[in-house]
C-alpha atoms as a PDB file:
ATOM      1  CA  UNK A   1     150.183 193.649 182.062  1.00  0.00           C
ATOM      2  CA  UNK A   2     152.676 192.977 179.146  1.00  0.00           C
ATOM      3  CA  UNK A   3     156.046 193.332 178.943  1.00  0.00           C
ATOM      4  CA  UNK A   4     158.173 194.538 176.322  1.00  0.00           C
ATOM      5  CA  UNK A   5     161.190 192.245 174.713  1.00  0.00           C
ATOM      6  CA  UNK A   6     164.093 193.140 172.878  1.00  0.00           C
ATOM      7  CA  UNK A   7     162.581 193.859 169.318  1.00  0.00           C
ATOM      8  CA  UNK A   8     159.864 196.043 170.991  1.00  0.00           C
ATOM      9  CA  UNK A   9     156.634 193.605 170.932  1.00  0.00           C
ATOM     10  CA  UNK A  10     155.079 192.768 173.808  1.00  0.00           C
ATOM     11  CA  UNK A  11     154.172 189.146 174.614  1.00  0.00           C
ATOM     12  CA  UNK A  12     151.731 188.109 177.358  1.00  0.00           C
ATOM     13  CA  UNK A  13     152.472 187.043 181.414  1.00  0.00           C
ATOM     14  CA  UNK A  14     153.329 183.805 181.591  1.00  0.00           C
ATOM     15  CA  UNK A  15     150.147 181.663 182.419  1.00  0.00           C
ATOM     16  CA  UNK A  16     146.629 179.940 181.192  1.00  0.00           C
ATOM     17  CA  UNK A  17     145.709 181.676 177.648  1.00  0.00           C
ATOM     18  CA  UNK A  18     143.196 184.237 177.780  1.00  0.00           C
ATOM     19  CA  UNK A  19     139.487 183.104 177.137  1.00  0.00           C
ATOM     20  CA  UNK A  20     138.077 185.667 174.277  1.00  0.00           C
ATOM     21  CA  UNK A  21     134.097 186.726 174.883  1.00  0.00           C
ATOM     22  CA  UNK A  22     132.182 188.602 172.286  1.00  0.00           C
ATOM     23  CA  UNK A  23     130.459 191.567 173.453  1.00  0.00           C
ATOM     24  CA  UNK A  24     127.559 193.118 172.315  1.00  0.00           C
ATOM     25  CA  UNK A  25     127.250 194.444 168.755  1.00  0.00           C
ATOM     26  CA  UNK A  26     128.276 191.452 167.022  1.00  0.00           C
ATOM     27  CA  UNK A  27     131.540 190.877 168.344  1.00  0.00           C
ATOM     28  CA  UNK A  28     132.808 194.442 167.732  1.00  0.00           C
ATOM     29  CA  UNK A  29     132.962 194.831 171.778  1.00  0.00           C
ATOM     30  CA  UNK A  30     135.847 192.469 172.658  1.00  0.00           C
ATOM     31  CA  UNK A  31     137.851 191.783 175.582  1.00  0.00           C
ATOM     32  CA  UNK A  32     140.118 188.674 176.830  1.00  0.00           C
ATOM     33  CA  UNK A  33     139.671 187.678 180.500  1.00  0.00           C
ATOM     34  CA  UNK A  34     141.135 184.552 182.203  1.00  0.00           C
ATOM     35  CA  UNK A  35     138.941 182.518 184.141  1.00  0.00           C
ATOM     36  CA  UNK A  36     139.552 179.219 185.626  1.00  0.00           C
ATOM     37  CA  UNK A  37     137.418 177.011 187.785  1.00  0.00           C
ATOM     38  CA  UNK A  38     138.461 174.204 190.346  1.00  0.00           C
ATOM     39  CA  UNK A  39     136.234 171.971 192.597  1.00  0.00           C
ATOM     40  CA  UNK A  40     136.829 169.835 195.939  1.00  0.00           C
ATOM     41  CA  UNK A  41     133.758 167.312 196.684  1.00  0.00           C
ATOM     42  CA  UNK A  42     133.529 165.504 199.910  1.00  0.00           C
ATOM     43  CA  UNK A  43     131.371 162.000 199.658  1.00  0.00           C
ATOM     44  CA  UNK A  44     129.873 160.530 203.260  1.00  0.00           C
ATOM     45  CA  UNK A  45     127.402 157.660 202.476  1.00  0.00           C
ATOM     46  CA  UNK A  46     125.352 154.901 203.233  1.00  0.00           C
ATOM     47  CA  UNK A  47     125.565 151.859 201.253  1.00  0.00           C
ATOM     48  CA  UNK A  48     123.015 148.424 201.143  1.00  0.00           C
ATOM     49  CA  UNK A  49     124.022 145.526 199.436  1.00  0.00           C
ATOM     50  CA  UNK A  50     123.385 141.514 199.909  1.00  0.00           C
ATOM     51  CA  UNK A  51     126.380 139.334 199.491  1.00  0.00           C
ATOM     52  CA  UNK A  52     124.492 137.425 197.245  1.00  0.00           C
ATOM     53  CA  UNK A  53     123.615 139.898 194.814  1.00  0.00           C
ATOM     54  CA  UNK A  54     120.288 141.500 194.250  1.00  0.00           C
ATOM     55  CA  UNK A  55     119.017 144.647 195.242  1.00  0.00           C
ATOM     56  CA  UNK A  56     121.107 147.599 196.364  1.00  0.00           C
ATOM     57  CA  UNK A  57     120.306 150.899 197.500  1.00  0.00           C
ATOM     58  CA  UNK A  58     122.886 153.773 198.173  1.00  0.00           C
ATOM     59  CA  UNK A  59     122.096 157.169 199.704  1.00  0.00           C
ATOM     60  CA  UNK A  60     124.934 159.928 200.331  1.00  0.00           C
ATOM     61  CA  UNK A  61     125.707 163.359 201.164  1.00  0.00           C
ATOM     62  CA  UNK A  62     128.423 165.273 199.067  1.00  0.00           C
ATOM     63  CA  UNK A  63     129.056 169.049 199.790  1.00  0.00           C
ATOM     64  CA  UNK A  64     131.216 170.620 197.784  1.00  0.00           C
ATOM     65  CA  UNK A  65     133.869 173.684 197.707  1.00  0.00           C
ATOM     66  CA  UNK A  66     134.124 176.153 194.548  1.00  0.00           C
ATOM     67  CA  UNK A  67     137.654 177.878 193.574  1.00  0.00           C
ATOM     68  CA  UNK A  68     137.288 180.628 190.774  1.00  0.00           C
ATOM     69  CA  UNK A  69     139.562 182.575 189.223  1.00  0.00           C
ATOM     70  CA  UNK A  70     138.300 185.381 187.529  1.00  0.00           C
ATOM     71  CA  UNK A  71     138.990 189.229 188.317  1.00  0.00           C
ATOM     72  CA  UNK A  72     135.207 189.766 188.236  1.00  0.00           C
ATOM     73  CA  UNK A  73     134.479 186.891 190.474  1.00  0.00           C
ATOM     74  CA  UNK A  74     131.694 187.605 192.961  1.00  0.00           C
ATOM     75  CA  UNK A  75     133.029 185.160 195.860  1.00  0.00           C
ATOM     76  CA  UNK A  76     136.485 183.527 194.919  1.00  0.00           C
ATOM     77  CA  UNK A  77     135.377 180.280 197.282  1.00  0.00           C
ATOM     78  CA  UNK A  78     131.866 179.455 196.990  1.00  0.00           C
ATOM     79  CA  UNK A  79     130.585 176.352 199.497  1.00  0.00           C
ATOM     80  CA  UNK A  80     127.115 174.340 198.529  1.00  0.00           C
ATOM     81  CA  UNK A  81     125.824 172.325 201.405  1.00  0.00           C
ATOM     82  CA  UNK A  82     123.119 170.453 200.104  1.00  0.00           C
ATOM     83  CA  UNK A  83     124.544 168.390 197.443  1.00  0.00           C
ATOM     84  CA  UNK A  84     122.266 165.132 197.936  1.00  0.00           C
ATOM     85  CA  UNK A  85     122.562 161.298 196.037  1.00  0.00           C
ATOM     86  CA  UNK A  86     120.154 158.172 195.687  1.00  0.00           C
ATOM     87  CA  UNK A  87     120.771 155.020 193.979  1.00  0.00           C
ATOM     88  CA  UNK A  88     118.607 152.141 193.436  1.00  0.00           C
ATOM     89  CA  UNK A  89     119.958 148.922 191.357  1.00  0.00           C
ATOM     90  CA  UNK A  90     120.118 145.442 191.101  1.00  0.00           C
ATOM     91  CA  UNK A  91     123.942 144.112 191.575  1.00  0.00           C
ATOM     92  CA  UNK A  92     125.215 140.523 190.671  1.00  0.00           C
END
């Protein structure tokens, strides 16, 4: 995974930094891994409100969509159905 340069030290691929762990023993067990972790959330709703003000009540349903990047990743894409929001409140 590295590549030499002209002096003869090796430098690191291009991309995020590594993420160092300890292992067990105190730390004497290292390794660097690179991990990264994005999300995409969907929102559908229901939404009560007076025009006047008062009390409001909001109720929605917001799946959501897991990227991870890690070589030891279980499942790369990971979907959660039941994501699941209530509000109660008073607006003005």
């Amino acid at each position: 995974m590295l590549k030499k340069i002209k002096n003869g030290i090796k430098s690191p691929p291009p991309g995020p930094p590594p993420v160092f762990r300890r292992g067990p023993g105190g730390g004497k067990n290292t390794s660097s891994v690179v991990f990264w972790d994005k999300s995409i959330t969907m929102t559908i709703g229901y939404r009560y409100q007076k025009p006047e003000g008062g009390f409001f009540f909001r109720a929605d349903y917001t799946p959501m969509l897991n990227f991870e990047g890690s070589e030891f990743a279980e499942k790369p894409i990971r979907f959660f159905p039941f994501n699941v929001g209530i509000s109660l409140g008073k607006s003005f």
